[in-house]
C-alpha atoms as a PDB file:
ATOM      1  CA  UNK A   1      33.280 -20.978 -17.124  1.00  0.00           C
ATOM      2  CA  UNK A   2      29.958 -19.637 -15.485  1.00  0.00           C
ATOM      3  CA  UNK A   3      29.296 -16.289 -16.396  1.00  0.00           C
ATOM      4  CA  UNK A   4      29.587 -13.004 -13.293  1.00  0.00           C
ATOM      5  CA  UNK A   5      26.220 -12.009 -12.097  1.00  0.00           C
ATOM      6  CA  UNK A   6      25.979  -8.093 -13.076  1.00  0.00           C
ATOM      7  CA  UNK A   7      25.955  -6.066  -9.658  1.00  0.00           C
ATOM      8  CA  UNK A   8      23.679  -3.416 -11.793  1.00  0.00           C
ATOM      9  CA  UNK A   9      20.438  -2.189 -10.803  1.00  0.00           C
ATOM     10  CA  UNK A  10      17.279  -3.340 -12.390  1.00  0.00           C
ATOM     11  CA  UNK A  11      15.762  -0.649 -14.496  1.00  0.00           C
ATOM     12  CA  UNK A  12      12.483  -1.017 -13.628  1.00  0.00           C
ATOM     13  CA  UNK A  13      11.202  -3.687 -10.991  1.00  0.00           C
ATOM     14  CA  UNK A  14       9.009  -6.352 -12.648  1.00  0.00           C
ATOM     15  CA  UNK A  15       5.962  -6.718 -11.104  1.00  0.00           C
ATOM     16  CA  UNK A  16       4.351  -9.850 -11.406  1.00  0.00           C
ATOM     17  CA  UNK A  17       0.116  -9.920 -11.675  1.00  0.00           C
ATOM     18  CA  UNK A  18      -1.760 -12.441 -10.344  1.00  0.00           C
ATOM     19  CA  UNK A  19      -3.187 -15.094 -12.808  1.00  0.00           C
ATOM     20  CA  UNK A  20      -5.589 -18.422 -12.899  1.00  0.00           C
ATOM     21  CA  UNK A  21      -2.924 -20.819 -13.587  1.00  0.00           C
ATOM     22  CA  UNK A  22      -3.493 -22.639 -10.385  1.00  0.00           C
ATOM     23  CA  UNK A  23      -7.140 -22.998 -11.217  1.00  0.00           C
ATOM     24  CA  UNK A  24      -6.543 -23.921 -14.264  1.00  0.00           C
ATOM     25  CA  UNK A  25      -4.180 -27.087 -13.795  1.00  0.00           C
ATOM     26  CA  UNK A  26      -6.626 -27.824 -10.520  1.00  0.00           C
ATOM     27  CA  UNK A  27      -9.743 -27.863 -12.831  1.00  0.00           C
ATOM     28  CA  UNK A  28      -7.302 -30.105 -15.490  1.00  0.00           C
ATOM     29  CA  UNK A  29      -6.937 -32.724 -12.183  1.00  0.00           C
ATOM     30  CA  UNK A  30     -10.489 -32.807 -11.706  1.00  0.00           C
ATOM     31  CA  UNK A  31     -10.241 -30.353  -8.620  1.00  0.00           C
ATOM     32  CA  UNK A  32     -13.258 -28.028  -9.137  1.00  0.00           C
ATOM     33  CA  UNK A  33     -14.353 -25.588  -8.140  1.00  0.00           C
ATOM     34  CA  UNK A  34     -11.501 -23.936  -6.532  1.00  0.00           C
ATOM     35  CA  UNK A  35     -11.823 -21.251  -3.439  1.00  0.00           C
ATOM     36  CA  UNK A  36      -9.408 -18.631  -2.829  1.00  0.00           C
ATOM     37  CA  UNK A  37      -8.816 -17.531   0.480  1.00  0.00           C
ATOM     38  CA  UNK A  38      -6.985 -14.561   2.540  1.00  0.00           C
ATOM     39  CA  UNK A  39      -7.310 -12.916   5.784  1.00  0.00           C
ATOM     40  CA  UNK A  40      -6.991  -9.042   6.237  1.00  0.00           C
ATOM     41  CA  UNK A  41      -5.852  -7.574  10.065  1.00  0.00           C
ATOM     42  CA  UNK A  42      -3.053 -10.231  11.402  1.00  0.00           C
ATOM     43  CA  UNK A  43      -0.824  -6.873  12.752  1.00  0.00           C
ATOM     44  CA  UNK A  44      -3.096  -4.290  14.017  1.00  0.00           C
ATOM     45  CA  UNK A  45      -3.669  -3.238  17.808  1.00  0.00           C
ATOM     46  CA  UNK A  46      -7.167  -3.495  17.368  1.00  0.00           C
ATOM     47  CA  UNK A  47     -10.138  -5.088  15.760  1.00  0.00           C
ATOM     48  CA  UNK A  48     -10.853  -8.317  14.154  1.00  0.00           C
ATOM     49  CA  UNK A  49      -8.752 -10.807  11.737  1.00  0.00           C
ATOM     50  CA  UNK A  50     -11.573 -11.148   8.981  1.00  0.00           C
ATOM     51  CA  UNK A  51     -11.175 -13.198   5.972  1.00  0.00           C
ATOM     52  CA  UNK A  52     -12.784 -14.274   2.826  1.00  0.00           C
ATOM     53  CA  UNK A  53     -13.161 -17.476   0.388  1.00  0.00           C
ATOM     54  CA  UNK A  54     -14.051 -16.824  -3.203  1.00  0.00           C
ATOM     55  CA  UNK A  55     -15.084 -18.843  -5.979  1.00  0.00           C
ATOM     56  CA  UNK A  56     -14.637 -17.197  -9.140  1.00  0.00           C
ATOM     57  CA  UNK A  57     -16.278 -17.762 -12.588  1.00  0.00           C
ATOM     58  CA  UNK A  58     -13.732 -18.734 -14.926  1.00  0.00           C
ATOM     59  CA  UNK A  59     -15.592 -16.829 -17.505  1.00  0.00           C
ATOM     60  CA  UNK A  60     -16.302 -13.962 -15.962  1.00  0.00           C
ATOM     61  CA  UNK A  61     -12.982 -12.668 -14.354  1.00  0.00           C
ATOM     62  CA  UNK A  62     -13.109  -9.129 -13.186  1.00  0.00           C
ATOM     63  CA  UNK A  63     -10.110  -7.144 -14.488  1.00  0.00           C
ATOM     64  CA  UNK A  64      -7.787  -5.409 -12.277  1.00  0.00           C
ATOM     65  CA  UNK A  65      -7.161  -8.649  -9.418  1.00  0.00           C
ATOM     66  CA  UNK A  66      -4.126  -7.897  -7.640  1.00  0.00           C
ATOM     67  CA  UNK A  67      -3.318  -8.724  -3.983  1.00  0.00           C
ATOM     68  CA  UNK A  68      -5.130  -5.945  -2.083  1.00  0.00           C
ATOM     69  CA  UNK A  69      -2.102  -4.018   0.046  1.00  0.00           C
ATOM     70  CA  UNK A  70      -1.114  -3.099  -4.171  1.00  0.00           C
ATOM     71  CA  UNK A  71      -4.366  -1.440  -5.123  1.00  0.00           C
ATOM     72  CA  UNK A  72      -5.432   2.042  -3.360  1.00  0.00           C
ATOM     73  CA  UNK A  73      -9.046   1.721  -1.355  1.00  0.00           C
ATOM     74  CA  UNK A  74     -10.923   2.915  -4.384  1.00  0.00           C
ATOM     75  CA  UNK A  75      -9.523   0.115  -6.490  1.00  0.00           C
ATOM     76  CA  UNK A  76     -10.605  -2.086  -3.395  1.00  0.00           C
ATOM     77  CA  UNK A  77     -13.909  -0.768  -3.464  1.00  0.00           C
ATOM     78  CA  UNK A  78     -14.791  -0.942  -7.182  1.00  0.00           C
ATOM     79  CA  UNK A  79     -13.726  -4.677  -6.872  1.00  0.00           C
ATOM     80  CA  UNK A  80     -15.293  -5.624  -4.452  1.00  0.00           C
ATOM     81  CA  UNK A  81     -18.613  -4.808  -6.143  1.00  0.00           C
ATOM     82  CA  UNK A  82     -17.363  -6.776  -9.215  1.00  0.00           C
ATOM     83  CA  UNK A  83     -16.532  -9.370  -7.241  1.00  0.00           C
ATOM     84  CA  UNK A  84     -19.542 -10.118  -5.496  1.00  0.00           C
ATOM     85  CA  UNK A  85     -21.424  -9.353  -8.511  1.00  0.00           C
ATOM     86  CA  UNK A  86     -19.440 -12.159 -10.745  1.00  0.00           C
ATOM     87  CA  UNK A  87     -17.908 -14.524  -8.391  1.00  0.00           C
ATOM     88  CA  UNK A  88     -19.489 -17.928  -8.091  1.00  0.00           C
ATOM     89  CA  UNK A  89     -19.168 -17.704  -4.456  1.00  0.00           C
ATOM     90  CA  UNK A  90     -18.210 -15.539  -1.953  1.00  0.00           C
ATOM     91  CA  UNK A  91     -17.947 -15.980   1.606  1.00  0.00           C
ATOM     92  CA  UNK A  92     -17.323 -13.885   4.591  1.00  0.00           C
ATOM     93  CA  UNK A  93     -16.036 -14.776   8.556  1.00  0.00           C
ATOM     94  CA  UNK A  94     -13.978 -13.178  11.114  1.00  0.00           C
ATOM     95  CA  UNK A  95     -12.234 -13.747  14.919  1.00  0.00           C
ATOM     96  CA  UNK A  96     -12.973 -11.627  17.172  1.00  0.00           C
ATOM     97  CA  UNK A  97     -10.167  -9.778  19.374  1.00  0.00           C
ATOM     98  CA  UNK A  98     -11.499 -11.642  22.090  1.00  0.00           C
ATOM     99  CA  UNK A  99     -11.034 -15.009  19.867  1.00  0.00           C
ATOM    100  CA  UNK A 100      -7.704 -13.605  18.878  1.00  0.00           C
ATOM    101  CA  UNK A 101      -6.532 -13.191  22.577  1.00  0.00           C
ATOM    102  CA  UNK A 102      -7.778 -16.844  23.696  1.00  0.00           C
ATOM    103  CA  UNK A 103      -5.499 -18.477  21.259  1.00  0.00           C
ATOM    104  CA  UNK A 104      -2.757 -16.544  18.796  1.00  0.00           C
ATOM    105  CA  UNK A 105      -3.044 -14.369  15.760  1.00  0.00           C
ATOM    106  CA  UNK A 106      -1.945 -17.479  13.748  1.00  0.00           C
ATOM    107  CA  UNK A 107      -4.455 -19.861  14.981  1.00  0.00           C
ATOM    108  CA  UNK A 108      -7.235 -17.041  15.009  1.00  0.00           C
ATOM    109  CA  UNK A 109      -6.294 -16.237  10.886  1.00  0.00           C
ATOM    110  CA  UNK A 110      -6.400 -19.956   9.865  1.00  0.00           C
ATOM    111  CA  UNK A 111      -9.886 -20.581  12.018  1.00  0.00           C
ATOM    112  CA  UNK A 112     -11.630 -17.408  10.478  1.00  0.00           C
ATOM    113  CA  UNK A 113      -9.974 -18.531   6.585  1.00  0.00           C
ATOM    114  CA  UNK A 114     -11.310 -22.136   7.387  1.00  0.00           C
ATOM    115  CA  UNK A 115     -14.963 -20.508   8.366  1.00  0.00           C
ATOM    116  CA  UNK A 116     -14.886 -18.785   5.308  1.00  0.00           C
ATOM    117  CA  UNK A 117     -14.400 -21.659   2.867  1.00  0.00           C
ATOM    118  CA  UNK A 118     -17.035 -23.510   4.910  1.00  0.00           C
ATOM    119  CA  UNK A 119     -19.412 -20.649   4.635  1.00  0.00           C
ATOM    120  CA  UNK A 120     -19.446 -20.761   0.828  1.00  0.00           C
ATOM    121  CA  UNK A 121     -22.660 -21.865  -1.163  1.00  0.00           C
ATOM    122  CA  UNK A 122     -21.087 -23.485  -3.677  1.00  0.00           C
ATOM    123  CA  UNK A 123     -18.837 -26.450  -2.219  1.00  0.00           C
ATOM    124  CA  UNK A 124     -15.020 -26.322  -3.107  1.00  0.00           C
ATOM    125  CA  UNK A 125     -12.940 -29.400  -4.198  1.00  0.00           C
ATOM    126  CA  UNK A 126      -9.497 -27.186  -3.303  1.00  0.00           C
ATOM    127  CA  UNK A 127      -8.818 -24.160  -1.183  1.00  0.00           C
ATOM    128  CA  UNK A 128      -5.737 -22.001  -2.001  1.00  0.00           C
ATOM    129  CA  UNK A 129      -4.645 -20.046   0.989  1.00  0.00           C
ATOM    130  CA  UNK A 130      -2.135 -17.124   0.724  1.00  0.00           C
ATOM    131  CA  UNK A 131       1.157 -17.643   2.942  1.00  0.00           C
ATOM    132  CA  UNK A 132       2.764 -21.063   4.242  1.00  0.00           C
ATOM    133  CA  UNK A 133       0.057 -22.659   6.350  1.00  0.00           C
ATOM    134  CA  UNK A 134      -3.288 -24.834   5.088  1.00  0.00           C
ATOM    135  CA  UNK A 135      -6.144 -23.701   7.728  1.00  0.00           C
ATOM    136  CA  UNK A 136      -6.549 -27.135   9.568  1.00  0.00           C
ATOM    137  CA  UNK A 137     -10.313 -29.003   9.508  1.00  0.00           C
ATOM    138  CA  UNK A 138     -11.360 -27.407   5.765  1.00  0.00           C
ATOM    139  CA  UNK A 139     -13.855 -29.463   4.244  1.00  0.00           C
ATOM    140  CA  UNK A 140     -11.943 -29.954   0.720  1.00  0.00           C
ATOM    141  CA  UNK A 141      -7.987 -30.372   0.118  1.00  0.00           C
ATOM    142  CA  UNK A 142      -5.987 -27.393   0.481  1.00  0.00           C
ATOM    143  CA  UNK A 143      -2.461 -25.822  -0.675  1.00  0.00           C
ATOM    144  CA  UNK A 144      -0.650 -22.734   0.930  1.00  0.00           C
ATOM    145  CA  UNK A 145       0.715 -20.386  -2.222  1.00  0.00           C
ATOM    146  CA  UNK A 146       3.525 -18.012  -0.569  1.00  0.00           C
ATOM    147  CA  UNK A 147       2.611 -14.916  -1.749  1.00  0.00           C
ATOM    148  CA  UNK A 148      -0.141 -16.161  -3.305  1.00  0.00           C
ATOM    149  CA  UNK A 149      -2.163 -13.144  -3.583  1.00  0.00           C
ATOM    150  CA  UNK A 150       0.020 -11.961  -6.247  1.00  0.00           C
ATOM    151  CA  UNK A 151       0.167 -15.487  -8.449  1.00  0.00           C
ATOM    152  CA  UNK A 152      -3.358 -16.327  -7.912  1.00  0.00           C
ATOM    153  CA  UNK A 153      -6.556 -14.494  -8.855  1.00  0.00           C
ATOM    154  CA  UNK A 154      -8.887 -16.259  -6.957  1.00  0.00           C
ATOM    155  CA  UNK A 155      -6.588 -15.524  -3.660  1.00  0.00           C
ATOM    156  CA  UNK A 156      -6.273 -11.913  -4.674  1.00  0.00           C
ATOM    157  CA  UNK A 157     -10.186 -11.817  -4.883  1.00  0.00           C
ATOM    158  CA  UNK A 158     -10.412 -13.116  -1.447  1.00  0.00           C
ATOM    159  CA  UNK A 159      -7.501 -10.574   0.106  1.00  0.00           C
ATOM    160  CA  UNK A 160      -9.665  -7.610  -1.476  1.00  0.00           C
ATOM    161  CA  UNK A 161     -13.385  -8.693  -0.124  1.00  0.00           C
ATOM    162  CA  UNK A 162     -11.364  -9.383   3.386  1.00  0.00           C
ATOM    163  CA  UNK A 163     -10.050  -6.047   3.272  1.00  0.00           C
ATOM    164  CA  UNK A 164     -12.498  -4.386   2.176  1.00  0.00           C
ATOM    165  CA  UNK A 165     -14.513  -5.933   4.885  1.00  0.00           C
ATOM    166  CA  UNK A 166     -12.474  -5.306   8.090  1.00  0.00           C
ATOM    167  CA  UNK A 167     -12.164  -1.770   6.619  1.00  0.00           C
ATOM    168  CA  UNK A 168     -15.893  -1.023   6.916  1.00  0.00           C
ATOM    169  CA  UNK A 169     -16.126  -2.987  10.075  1.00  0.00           C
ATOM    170  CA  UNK A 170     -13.092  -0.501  11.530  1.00  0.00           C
ATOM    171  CA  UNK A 171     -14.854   2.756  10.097  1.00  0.00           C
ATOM    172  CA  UNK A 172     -18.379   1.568  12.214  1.00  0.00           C
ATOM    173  CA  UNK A 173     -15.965   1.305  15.126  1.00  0.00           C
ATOM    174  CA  UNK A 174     -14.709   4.608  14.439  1.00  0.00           C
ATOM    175  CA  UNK A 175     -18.461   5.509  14.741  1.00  0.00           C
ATOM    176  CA  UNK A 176     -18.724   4.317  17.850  1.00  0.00           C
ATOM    177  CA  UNK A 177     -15.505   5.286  19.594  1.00  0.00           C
ATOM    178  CA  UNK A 178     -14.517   8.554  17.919  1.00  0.00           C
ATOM    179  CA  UNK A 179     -11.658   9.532  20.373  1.00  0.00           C
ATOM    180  CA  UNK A 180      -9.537   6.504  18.683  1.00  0.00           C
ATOM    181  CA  UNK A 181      -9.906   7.566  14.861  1.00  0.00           C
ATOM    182  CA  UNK A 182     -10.003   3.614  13.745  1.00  0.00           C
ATOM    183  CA  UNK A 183     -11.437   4.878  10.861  1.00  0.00           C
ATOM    184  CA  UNK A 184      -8.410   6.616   9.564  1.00  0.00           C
ATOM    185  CA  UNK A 185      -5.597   3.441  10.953  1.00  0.00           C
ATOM    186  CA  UNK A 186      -8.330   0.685  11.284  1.00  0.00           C
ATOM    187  CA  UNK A 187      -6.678  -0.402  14.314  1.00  0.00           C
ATOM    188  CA  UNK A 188      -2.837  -0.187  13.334  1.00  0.00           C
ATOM    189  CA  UNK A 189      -0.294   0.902  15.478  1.00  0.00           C
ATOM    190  CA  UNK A 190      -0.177   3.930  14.496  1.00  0.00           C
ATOM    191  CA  UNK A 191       0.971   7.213  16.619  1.00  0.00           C
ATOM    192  CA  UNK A 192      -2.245   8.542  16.963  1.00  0.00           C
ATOM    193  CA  UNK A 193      -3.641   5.243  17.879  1.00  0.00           C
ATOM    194  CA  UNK A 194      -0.887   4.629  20.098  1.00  0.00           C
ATOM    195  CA  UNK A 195      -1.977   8.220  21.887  1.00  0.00           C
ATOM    196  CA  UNK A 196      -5.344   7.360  21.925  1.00  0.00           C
ATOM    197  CA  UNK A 197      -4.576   4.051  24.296  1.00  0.00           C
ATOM    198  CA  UNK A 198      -2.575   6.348  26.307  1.00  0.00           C
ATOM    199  CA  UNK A 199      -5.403   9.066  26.713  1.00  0.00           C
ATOM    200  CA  UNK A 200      -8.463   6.734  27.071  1.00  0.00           C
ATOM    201  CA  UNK A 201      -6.897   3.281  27.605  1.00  0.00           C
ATOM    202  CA  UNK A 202      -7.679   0.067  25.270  1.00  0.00           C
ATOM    203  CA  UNK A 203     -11.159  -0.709  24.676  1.00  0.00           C
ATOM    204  CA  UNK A 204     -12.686  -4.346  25.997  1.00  0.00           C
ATOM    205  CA  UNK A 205     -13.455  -6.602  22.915  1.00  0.00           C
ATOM    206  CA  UNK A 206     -11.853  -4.408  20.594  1.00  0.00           C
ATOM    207  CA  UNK A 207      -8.559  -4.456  21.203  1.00  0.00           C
ATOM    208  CA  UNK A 208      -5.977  -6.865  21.520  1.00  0.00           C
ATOM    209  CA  UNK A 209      -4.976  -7.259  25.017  1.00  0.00           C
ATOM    210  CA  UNK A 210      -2.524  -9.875  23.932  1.00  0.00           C
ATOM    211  CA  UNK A 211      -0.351  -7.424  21.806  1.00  0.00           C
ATOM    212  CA  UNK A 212       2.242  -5.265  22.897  1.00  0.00           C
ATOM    213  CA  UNK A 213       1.734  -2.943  24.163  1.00  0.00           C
ATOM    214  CA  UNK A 214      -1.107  -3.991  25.967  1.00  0.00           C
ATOM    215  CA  UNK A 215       0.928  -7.436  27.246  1.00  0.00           C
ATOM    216  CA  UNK A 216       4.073  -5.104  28.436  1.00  0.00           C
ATOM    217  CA  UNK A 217       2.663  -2.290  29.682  1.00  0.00           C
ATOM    218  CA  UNK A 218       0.037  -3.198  32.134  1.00  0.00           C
ATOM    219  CA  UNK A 219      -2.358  -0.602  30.843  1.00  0.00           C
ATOM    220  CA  UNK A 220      -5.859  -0.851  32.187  1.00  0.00           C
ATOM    221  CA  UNK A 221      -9.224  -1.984  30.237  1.00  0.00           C
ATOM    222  CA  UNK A 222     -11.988   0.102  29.395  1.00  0.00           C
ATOM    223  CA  UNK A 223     -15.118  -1.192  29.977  1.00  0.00           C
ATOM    224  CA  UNK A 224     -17.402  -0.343  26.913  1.00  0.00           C
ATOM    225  CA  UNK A 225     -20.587  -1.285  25.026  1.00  0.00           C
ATOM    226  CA  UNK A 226     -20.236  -4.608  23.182  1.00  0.00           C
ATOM    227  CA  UNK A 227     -19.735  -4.143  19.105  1.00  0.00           C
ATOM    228  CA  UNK A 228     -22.414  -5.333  17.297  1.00  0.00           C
ATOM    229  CA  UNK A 229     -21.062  -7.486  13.895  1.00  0.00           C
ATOM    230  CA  UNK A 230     -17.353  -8.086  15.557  1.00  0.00           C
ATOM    231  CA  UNK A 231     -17.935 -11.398  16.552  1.00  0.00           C
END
């Protein structure tokens, strides 16, 4: 007779940390070296989708990998540093909002991931991409991990350098258009971004014109000065 499932809490929730077991049966196959790759900005208002493809030494792993909404921004930062300090390979690329409004937020993730991988120095034999699609046109095979950020530590390198990235890119912005404060939501839809639009109206090639609630409202576009390193 099968045994009742208990209806009883957990007493703790088990969180599971990232590890290099997917590297390690792909460099068993004779699939090396293997890129990680993530994108960071898919929901916000604003901004670009910007991801990242690392390579990462096998023996030289910075501690502390995790996928990058889990660690708070000074975690991100410190990283980051370690990251491009040990990785093999790291590589950068991003779609404009511009890009992102000519296509879809899917299509725009999966070209900037792809750009990445093709970006890096050293050439990958496999590309791991966090969530359930394989960016079309890589230059190696590929596999989509759900949730791979947290079960593989050369995807949770790539989420932190992409995050890290888009975060920097949002603070120049904030810079440059200080009645928005993307420096504080880096272009989420937050209710003092949402304000902002309301006050000043969206911004041309920075925000999404696509989203809501650009798309339902109607609401006019500012004409500004073009952002240097958004493209």
């Amino acid at each position: 007779m099968a045994r009742a499932r208990s209806d009883s809490p957990l007493l703790f929730e088990i969180i599971e940390k990232p590890d290099f077991s997917f590297e390690t049966k792909a460099m068993a196959d004779g699939l090396w070296p293997v890129a990680g790759m993530d994108e960071a900005g898919r929901g916000p208002l604003a901004g670009p989708v910007v991801a990242a493809a690392v390579v990462l030494d096998p023996a030289n792993i910075p501690d502390g990998l995790d996928d990058s909404k889990r660690l708070s921004h000074l975690q991100r930062e410190a990283l980051f540093v370690r990251i491009l300090g040990s990785a093999l390979g790291v590589s950068m690329a991003s779609v404009s909002a511009e890009g992102i409004d000519g296509s879809n937020i899917l299509k725009a993730s999966l070209e900037a991931m792809r750009r990445a991988v093709v970006g890096l120095s050293v050439q990958p034999k496999l590309a791991l991409a966090d969530g359930r699609d394989v960016p079309p046109g890589l230059p190696c095979a590929g596999r989509a991990l759900i949730k791979g950020d947290q079960r593989s530590q050369s995807i949770a390198a790539a989420s932190i350098v992409a995050k890290v990235m888009r975060d920097r890119m949002m603070c120049g912005c904030g810079n440059h258009h200080d009645r928005y404060g993307f420096e504080v939501h880096m272009g989420y839809a937050t209710a003092r971004h949402r304000t902002a639009i309301e006050a000043h109206g969206p911004v041309a090639r920075l925000h999404r014109v696509s989203f809501a609630p650009f798309r339902l409202g109607g609401t006019e576009v500012i004409e500004e000065e073009s952002l240097a390193g958004l493209e």
